[in-house]
C-alpha atoms as a PDB file:
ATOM      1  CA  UNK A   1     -34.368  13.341  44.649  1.00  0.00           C
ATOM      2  CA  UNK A   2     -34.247  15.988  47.087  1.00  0.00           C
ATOM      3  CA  UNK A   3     -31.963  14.340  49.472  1.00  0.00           C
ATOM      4  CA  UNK A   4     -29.060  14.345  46.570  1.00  0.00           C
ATOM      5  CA  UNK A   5     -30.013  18.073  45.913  1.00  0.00           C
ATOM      6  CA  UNK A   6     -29.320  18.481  49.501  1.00  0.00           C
ATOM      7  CA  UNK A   7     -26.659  16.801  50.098  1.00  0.00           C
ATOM      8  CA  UNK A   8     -25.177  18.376  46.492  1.00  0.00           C
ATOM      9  CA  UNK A   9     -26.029  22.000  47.925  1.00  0.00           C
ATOM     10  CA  UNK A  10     -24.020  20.825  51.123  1.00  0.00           C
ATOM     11  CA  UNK A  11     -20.943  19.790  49.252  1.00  0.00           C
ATOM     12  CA  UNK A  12     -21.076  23.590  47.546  1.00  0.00           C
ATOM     13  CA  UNK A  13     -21.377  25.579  50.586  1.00  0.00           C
ATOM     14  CA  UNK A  14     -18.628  23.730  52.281  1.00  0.00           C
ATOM     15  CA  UNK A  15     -16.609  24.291  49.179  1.00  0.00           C
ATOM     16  CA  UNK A  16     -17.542  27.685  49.049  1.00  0.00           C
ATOM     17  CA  UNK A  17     -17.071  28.214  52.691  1.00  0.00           C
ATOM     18  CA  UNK A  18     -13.330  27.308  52.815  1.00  0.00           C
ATOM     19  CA  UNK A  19     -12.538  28.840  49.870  1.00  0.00           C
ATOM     20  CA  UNK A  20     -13.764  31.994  51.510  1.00  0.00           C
ATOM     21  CA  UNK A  21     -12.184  31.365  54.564  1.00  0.00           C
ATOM     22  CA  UNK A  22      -8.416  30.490  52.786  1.00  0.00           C
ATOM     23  CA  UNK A  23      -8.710  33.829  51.279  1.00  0.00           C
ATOM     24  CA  UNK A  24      -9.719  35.769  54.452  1.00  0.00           C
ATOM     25  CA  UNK A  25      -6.545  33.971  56.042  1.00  0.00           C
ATOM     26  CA  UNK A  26      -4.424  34.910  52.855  1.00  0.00           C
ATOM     27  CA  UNK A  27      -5.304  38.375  53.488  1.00  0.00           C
ATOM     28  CA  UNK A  28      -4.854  38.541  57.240  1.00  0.00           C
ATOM     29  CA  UNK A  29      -1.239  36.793  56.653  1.00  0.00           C
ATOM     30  CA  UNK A  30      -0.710  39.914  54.074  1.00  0.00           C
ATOM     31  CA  UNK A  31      -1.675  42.399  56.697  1.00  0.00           C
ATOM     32  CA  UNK A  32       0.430  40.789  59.373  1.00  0.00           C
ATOM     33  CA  UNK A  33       3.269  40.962  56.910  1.00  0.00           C
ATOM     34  CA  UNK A  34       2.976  44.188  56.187  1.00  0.00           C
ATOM     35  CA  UNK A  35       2.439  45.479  59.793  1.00  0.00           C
ATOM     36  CA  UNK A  36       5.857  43.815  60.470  1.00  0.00           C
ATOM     37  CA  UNK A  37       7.400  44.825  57.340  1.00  0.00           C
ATOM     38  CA  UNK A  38       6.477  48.621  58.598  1.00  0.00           C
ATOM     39  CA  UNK A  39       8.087  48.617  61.918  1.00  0.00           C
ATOM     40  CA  UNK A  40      11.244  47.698  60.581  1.00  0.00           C
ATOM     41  CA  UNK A  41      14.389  49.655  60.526  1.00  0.00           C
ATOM     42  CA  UNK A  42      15.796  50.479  57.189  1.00  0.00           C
ATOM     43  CA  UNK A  43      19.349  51.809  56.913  1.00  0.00           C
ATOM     44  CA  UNK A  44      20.478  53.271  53.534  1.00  0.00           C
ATOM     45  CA  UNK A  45      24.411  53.637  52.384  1.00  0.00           C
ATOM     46  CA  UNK A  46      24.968  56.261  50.016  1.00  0.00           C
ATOM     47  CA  UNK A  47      26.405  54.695  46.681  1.00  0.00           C
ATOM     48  CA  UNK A  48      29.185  56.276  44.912  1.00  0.00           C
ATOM     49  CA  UNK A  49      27.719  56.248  41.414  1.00  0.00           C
ATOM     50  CA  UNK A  50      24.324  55.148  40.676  1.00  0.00           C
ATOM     51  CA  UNK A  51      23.547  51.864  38.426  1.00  0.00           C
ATOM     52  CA  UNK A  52      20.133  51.630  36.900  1.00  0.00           C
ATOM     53  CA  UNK A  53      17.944  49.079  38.267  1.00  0.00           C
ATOM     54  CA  UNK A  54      16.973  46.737  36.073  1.00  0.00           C
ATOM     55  CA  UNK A  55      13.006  46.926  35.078  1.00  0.00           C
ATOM     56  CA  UNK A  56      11.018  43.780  35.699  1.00  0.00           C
ATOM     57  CA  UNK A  57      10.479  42.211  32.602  1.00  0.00           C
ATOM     58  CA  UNK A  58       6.542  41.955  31.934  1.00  0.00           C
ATOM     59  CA  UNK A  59       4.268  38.983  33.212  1.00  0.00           C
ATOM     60  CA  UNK A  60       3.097  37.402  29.964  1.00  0.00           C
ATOM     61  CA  UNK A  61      -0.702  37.363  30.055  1.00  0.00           C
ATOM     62  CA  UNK A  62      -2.073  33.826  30.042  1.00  0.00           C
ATOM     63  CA  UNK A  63      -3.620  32.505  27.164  1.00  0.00           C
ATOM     64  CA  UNK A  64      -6.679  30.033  28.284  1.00  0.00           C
ATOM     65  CA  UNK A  65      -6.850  28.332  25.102  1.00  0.00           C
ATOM     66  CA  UNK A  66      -3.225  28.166  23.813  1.00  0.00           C
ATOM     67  CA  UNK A  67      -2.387  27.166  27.701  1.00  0.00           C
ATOM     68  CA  UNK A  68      -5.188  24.427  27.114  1.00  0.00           C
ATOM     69  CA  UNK A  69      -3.368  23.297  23.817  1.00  0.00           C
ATOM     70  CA  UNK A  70      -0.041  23.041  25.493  1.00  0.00           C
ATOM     71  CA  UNK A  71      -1.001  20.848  28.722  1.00  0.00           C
ATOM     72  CA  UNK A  72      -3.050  18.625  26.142  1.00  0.00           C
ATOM     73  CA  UNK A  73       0.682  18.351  24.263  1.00  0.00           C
ATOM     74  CA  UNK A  74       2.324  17.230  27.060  1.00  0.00           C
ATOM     75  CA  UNK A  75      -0.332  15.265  28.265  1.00  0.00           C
ATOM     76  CA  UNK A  76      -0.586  13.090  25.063  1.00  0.00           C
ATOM     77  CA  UNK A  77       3.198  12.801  24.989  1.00  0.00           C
ATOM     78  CA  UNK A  78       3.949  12.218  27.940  1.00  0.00           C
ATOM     79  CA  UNK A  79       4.442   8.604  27.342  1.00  0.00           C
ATOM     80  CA  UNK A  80       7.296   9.351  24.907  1.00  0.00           C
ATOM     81  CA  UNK A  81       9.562  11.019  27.393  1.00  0.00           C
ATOM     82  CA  UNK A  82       9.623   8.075  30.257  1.00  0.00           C
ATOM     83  CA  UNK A  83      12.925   7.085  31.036  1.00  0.00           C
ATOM     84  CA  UNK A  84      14.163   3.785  32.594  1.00  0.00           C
ATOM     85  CA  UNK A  85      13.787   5.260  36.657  1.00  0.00           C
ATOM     86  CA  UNK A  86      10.366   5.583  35.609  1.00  0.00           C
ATOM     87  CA  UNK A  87       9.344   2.224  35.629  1.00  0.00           C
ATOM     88  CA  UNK A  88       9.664   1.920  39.420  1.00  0.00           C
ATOM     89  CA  UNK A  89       6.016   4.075  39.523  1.00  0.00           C
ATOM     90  CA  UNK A  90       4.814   2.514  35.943  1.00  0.00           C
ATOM     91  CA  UNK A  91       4.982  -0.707  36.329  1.00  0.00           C
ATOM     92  CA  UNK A  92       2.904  -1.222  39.433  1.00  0.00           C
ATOM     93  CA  UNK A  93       0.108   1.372  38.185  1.00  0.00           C
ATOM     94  CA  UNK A  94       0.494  -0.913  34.780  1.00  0.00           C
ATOM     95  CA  UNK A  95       0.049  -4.394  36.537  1.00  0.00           C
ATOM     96  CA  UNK A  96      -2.588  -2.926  38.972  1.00  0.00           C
ATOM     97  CA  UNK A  97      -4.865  -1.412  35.957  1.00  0.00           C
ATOM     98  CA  UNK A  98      -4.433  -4.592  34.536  1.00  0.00           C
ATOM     99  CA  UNK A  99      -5.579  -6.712  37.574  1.00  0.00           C
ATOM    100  CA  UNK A 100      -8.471  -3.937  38.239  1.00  0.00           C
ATOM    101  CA  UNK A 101      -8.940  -4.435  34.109  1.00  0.00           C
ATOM    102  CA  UNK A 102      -9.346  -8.431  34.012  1.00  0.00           C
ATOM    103  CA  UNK A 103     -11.697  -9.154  37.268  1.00  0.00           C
ATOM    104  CA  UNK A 104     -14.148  -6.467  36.581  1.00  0.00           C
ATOM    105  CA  UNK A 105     -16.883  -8.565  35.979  1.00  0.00           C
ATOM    106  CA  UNK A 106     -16.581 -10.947  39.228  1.00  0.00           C
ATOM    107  CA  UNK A 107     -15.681  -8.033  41.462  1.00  0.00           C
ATOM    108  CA  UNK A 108     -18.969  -5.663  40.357  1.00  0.00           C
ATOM    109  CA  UNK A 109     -20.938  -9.203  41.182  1.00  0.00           C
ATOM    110  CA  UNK A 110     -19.630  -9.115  44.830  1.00  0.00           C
ATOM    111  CA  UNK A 111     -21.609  -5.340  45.162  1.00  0.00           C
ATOM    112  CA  UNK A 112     -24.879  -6.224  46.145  1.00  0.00           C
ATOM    113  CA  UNK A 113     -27.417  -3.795  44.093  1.00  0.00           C
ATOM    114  CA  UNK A 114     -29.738  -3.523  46.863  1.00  0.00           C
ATOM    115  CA  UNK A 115     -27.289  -2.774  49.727  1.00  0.00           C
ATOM    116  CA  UNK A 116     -26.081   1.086  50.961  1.00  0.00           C
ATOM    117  CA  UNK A 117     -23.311   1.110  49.082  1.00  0.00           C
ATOM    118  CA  UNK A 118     -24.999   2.612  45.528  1.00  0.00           C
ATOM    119  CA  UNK A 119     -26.354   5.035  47.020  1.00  0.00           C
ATOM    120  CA  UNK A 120     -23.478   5.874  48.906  1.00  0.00           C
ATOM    121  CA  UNK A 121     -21.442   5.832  45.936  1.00  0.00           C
ATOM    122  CA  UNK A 122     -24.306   7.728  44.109  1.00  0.00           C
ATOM    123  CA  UNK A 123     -23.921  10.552  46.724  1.00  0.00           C
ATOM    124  CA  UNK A 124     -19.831  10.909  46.738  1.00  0.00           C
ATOM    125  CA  UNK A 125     -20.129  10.812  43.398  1.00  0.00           C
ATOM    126  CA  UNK A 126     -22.193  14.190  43.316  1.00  0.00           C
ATOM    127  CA  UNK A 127     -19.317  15.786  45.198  1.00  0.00           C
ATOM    128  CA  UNK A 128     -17.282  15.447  42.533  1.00  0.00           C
ATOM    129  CA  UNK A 129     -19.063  16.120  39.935  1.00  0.00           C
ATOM    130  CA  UNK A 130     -18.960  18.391  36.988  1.00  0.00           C
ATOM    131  CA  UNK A 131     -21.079  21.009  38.413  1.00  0.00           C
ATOM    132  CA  UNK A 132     -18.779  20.941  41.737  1.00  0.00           C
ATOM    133  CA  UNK A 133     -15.607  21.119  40.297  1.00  0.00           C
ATOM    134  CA  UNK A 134     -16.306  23.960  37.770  1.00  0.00           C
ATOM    135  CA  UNK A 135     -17.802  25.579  40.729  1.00  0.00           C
ATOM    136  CA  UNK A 136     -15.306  25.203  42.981  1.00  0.00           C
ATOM    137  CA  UNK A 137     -12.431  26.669  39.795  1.00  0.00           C
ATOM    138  CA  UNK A 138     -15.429  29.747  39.421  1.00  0.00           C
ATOM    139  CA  UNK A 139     -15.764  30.475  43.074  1.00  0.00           C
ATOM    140  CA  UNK A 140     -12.330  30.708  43.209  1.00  0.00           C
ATOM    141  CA  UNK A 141     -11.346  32.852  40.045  1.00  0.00           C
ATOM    142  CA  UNK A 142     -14.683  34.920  40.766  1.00  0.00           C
ATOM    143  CA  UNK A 143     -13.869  35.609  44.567  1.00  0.00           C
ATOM    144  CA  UNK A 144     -10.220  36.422  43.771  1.00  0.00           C
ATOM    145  CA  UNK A 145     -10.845  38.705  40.815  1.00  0.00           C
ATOM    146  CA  UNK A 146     -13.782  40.884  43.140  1.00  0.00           C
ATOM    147  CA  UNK A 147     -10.964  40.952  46.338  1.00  0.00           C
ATOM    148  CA  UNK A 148      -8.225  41.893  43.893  1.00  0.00           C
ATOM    149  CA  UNK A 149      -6.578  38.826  45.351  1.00  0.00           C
ATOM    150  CA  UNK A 150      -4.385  37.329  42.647  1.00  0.00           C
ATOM    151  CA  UNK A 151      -3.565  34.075  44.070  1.00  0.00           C
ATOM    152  CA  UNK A 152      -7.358  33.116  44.220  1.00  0.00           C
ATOM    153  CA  UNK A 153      -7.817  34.093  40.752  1.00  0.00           C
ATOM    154  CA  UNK A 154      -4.950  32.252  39.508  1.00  0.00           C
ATOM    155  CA  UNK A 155      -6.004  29.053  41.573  1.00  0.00           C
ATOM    156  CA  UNK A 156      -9.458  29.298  39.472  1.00  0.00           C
ATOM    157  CA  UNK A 157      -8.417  29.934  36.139  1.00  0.00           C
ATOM    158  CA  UNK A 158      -6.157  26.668  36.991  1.00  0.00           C
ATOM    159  CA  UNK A 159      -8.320  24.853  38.261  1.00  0.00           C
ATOM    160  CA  UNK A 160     -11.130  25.658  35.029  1.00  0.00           C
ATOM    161  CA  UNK A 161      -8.066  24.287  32.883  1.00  0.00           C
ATOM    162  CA  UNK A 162      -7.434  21.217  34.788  1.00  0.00           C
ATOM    163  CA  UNK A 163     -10.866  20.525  35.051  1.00  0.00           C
ATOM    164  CA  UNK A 164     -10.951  20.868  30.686  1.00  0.00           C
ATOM    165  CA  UNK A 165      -7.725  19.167  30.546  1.00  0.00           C
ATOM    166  CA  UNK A 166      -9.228  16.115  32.811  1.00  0.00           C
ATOM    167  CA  UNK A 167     -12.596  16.174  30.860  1.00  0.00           C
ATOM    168  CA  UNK A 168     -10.792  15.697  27.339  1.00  0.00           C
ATOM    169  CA  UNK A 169      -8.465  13.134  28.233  1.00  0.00           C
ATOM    170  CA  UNK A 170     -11.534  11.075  30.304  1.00  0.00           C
ATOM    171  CA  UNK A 171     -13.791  11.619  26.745  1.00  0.00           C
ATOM    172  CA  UNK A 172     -11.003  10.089  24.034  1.00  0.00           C
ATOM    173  CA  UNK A 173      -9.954   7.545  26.559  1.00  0.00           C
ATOM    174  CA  UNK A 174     -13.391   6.269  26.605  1.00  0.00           C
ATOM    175  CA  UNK A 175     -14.310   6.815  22.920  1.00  0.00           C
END
């Protein structure tokens, strides 16, 4: 057991690690940007009368849930809305779940249960596991909400809804 805690502890520092490190180089790119953006030379034209500048209209807050409840909408009817150019990306998904579907049973009996490959398969599986994924969305809303850093915090409250998205549709389609 404590090789798959390792290895699972592994998986979360490199996950950690370049999340860290994309946000270091988001905010070095920033810096650069705005070191340029200083050294340029701005020339302003007087203007005969003055217009009022429009004021940005307000970001609409997200909603978690109700953002939840619409990706589940679309998600469920998606299905409905396929048109006929579709079917060049359906179909062979269709006839390969199908194939996958119907030799199950003699495929599984060509994986020998005492080889490396269970384990193997036992380990990649940890990587993407529950725990790592919802880390991975925290890490990334957590870091980005302490560096002020928007983008990061967006990435993890996107991720976290993905991730709930994913889990619902995996639980009815195998109820």
């Amino acid at each position: 057991m404590g090789r798959v805690w390792r290895f699972s502890l592994f998986i979360h520092v490199i996950l950690l690690g370049s999340a860290v490190g994309s946000l270091a180089h988001g905010q070095a790119t920033r810096s650069i940007g705005a070191a340029a953006q200083s050294t340029k030379t701005v020339i302003v034209e007087p203007v005969s009368s003055p217009t009022p500048s429009p004021s940005p209209s307000p970001t609409p807050r997200p909603n978690f849930i109700k953002d939840i409840v619409r990706d589940q909408k679309a998600i469920w009817l998606s299905p409905f809305r396929l048109k006929q150019k579709d079917l060049k990306w359906v179909a062979p998904f269709a006839a390969a779940t199908a194939a996958l579907i119907l030799t199950d049973r003699e495929t599984s009996s060509w994986v020998s249960r005492r080889g490396s490959l269970p384990g193997t398969s036992r380990n990649v599986s940890l990587g993407g596991s529950d725990y790592a994924a919802a880390g991975v969305a925290a890490g990334f809303y957590l870091v980005g909400r302490a560096t002020g850093d928007h983008r990061a915090k967006e990435t993890g409250r996107l991720a976290a809804e993905a991730f709930i998205n994913t889990k619902i549709v995996v639980k009815v389609l195998k109820f």
